[in-house]
C-alpha atoms as a PDB file:
ATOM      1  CA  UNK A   1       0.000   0.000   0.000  1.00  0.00           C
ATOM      2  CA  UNK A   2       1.048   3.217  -0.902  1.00  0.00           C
ATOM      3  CA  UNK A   3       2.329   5.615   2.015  1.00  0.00           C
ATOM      4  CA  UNK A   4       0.864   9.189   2.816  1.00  0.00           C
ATOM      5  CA  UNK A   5       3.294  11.718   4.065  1.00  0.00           C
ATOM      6  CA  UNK A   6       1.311  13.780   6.593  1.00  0.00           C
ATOM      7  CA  UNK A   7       1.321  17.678   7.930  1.00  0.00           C
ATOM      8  CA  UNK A   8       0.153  18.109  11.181  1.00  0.00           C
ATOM      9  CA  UNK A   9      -0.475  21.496  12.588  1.00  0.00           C
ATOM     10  CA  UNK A  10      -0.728  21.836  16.102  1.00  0.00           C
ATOM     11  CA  UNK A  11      -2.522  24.532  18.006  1.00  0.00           C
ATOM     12  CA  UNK A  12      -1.763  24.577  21.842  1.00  0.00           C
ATOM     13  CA  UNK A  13      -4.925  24.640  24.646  1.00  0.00           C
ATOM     14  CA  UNK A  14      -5.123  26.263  27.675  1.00  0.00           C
ATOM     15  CA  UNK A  15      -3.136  23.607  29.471  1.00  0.00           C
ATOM     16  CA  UNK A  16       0.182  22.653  30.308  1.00  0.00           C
ATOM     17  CA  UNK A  17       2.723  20.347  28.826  1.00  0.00           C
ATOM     18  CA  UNK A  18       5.720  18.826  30.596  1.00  0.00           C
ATOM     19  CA  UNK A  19       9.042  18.043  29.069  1.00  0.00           C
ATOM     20  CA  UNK A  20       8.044  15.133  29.822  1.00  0.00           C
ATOM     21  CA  UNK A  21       5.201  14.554  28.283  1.00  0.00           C
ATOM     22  CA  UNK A  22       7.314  15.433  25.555  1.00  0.00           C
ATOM     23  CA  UNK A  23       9.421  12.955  25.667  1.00  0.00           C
ATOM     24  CA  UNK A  24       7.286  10.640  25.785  1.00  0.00           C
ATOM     25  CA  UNK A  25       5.354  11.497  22.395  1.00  0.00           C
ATOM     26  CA  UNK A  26       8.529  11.561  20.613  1.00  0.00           C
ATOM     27  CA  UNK A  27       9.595   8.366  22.220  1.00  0.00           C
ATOM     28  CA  UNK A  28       6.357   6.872  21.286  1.00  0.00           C
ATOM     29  CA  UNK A  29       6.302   9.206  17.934  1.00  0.00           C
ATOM     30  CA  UNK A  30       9.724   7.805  17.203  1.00  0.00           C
ATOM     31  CA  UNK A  31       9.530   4.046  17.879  1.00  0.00           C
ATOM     32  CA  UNK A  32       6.721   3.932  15.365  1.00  0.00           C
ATOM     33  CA  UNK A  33       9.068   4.563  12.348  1.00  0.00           C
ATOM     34  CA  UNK A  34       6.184   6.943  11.227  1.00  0.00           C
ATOM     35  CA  UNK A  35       7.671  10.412  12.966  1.00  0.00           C
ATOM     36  CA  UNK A  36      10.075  12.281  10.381  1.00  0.00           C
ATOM     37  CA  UNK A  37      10.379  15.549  12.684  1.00  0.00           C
ATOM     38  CA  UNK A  38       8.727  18.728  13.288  1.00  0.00           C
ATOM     39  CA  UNK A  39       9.143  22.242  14.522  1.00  0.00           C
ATOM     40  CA  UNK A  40       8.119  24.766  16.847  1.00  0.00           C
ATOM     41  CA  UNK A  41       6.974  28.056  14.808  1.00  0.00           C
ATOM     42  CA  UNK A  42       8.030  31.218  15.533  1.00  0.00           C
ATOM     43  CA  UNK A  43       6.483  34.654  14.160  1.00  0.00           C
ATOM     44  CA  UNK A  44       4.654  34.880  11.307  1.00  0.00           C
ATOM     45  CA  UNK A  45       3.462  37.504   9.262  1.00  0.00           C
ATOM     46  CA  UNK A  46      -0.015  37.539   6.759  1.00  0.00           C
ATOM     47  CA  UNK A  47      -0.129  39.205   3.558  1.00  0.00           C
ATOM     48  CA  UNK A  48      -2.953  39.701   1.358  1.00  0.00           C
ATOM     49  CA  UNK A  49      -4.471  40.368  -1.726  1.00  0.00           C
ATOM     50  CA  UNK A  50      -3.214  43.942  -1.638  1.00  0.00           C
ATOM     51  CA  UNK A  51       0.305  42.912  -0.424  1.00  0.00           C
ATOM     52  CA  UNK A  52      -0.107  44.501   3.304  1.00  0.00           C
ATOM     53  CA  UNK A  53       1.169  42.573   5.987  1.00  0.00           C
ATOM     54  CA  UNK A  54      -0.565  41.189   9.150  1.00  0.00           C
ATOM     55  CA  UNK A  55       0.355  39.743  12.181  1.00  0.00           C
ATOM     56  CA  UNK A  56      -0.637  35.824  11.947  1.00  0.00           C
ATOM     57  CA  UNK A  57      -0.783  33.711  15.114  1.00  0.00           C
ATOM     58  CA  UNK A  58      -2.515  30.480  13.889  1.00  0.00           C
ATOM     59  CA  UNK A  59      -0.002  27.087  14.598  1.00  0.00           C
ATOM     60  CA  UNK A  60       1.831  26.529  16.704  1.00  0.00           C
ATOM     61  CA  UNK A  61       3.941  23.933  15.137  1.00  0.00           C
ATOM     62  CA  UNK A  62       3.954  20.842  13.137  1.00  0.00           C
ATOM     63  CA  UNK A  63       4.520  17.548  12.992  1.00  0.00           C
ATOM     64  CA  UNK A  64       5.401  15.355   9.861  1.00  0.00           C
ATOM     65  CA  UNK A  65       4.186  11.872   9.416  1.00  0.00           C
ATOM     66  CA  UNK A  66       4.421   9.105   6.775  1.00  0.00           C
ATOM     67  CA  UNK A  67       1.946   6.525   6.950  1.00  0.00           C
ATOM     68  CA  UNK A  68      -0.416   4.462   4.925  1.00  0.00           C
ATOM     69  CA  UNK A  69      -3.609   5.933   6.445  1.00  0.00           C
ATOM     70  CA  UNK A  70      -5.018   9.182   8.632  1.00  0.00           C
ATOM     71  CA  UNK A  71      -6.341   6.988  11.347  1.00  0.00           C
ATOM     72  CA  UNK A  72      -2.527   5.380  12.144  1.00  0.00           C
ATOM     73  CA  UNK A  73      -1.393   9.206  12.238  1.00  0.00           C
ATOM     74  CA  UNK A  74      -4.642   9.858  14.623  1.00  0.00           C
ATOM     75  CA  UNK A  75      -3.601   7.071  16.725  1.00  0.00           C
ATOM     76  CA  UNK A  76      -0.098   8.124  17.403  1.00  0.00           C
ATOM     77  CA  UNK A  77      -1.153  11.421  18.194  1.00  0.00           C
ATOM     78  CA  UNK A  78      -4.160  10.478  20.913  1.00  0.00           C
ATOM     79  CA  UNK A  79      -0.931  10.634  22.861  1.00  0.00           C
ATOM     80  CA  UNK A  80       0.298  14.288  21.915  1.00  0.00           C
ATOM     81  CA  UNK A  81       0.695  16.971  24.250  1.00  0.00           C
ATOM     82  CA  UNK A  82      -1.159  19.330  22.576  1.00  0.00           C
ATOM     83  CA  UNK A  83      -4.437  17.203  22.572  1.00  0.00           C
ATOM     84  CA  UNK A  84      -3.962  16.065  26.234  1.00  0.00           C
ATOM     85  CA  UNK A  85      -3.805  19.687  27.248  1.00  0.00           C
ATOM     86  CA  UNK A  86      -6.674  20.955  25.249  1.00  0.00           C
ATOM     87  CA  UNK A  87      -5.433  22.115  22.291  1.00  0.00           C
ATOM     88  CA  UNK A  88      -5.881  20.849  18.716  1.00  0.00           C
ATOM     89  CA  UNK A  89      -4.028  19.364  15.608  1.00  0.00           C
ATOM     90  CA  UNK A  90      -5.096  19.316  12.106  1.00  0.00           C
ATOM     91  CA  UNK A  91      -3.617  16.354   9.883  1.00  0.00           C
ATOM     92  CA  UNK A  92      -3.067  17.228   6.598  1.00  0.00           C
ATOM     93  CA  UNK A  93      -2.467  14.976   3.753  1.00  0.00           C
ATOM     94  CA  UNK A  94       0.357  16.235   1.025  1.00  0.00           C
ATOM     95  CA  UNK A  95       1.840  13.690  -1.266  1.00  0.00           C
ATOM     96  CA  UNK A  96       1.688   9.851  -1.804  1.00  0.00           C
ATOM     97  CA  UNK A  97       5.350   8.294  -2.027  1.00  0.00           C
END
């Protein structure tokens, strides 16, 4: 079957996240030879149709995934900080290898 590699933005809740829950979603995120990295974001700017820029604060950060389906990527993540805090993620499909 044909793998999926996955964007997942994450948008942080009102909670709080440990290092160590951290560590252990990339331990877990890691073990599953799904987890190709990811990235804090830092400030980011809007621009629109008329070319003036605007202050953006949307994600948080991502995550990037390769997988055969959504749900193993939804799985995996039923374990992410972000969730367990109250926050959100959106999973993104992008190319098939």
């Amino acid at each position: 079957m044909a793998k999926t590699r996955y964007l997942v933005l994450n948008y942080p809740g009102p909670g709080e996240q440990s290092a160590a829950d951290w560590e252990r979603f990339f331990t877990l995120a890691e073990a599953s030879g799904r987890f190709s990295g990811g990235s804090a974001l830092g400030a980011r700017t809007g621009l629109d149709q008329q070319g003036r820029m605007t202050a953006s604060s949307a994600a948080g950060g991502y995550f990037i995934f390769t997988a055969e389906s959504v749900d193993e990527v939804a799985a995996l993540l039923r374990e992410c900080p972000i969730l367990l805090s109250g926050g959100r993620v959106d999973i993104i499909a992008t190319r098939v290898d």
